[in-house]
Protein backbone atom coordinates (compact mmCIF):
# COMPACT_ATOMS: atom_id res chain seq x y z
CA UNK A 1 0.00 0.00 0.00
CA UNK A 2 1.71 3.40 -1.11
CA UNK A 3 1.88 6.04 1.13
CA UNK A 4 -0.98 8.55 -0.20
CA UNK A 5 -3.42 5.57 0.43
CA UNK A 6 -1.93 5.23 4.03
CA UNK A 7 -2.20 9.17 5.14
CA UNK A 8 -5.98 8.66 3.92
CA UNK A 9 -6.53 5.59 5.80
CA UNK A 10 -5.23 7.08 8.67
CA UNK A 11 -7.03 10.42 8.34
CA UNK A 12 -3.79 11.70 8.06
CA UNK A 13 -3.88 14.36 5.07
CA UNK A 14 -1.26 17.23 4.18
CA UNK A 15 -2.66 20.25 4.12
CA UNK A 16 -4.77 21.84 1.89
CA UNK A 17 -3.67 23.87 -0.79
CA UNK A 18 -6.23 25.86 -1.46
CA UNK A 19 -10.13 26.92 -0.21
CA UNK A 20 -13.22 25.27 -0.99
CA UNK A 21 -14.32 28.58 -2.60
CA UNK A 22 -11.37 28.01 -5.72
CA UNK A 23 -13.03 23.81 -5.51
CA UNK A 24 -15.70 24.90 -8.69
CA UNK A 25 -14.99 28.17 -10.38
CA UNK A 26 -15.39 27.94 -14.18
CA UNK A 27 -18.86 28.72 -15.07
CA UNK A 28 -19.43 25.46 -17.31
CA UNK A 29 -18.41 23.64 -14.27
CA UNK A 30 -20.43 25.28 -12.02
CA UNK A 31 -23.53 25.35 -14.51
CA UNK A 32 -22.58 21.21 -14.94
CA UNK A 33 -22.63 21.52 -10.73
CA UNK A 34 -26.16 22.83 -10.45
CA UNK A 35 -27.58 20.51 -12.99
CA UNK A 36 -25.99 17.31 -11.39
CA UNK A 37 -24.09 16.40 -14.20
CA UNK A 38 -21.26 17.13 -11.84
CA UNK A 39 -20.55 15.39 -9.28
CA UNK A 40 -16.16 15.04 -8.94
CA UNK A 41 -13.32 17.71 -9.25
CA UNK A 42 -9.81 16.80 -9.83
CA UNK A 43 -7.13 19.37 -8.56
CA UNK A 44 -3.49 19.14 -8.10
CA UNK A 45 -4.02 19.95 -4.47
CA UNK A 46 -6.25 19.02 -1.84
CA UNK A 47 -8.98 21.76 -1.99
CA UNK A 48 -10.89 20.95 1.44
CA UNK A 49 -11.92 18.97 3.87
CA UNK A 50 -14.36 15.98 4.16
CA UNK A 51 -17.74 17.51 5.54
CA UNK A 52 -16.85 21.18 4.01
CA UNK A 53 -20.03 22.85 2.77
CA UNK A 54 -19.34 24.24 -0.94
CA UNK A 55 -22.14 27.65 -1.92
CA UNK A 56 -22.80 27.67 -5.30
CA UNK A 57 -25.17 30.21 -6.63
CA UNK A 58 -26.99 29.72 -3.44
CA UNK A 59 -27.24 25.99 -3.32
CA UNK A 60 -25.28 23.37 -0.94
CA UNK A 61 -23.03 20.90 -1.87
CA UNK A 62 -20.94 19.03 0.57
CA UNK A 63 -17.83 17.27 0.28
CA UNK A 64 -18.02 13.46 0.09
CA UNK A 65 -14.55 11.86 -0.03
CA UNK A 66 -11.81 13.18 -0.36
CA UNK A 67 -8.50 10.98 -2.16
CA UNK A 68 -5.55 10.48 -4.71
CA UNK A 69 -5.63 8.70 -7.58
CA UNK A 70 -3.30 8.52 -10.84
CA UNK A 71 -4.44 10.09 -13.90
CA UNK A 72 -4.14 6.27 -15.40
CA UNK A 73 -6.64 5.08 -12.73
CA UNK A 74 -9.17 7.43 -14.76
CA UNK A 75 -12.43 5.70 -16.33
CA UNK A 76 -14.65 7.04 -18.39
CA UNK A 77 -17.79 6.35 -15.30
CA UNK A 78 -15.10 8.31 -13.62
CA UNK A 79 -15.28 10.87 -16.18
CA UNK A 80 -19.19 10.93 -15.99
CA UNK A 81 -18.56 12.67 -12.34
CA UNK A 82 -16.70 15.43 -14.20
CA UNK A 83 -19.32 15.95 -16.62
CA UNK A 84 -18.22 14.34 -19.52
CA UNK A 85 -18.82 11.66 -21.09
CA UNK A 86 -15.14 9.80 -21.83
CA UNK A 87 -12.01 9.97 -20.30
CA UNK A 88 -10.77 11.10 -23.54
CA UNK A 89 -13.08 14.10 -23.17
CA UNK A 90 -12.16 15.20 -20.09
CA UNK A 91 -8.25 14.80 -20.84
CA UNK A 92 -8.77 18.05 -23.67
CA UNK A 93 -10.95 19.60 -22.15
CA UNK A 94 -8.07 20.08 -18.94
CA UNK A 95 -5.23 20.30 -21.77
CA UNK A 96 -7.33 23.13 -23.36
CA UNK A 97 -7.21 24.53 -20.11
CA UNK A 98 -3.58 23.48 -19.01
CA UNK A 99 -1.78 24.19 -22.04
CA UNK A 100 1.64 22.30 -22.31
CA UNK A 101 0.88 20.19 -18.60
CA UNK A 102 1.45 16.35 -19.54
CA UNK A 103 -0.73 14.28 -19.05
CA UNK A 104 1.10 11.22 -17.61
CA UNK A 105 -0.46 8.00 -16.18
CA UNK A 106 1.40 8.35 -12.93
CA UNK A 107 0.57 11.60 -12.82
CA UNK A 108 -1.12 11.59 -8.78
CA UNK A 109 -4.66 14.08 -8.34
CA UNK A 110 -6.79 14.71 -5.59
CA UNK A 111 -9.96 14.07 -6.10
CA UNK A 112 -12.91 16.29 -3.94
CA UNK A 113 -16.96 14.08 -4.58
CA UNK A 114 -19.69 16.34 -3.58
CA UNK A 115 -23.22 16.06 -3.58
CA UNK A 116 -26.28 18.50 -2.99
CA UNK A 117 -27.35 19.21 0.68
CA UNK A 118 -30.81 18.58 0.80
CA UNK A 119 -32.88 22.05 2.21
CA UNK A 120 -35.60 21.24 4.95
């Protein structure tokens, strides 16, 4: 078991790198977000906290799980949480975004699952 999976075990995370208010900020995303078509972010860093509420236009989502993973662990039902529908998809649509980043296999992410806090 590699390290990364052993600091998560153990509820022992680095910490973050960022706030929960950078987790969702391009308005696709967000738009994909409020529709539940999105349900998954991948960042370099880890964003937030398990339990941290994210606001979204007004709406609640809180943060599921909270892990690493390679980019080569990536499946397209994977890529479904993102919003799109192929791993293939997903991988231009972040070099698009990214330009010259690499896109290696071994390549580690965090990845933040949300879902939508129910109101009442």
């Amino acid at each position: 078991m590699g390290k990364a999976m052993k600091e998560i075990l153990n509820n022992e995370m680095p910490p973050k790198t960022c706030s929960i208010e950078r987790l969702v900020t391009n308005k696709k995303d967000v738009k994909k977000v409020l529709g539940g078509e999105k349900t998954a972010t991948r960042r370099n860093g880890r964003y937030v906290d398990i339990g941290e509420i994210m606001v979204l236009e007004g709406r609640k989502f809180k943060v599921e799980q909270v892990y690493r993973q390679t980019l080569g662990e990536l499946t397209d039902e994977m890529a479904k949480q993102e919003g799109y529908d192929s791993v293939e998809a997903y991988k231009q649509t972040i070099l698009s975004f990214h330009p010259g980043m690499p896109w290696t296999p071994d390549m580690k992410v965090w990845v933040h699952e949300f879902s939508q806090v129910s109101e009442g």
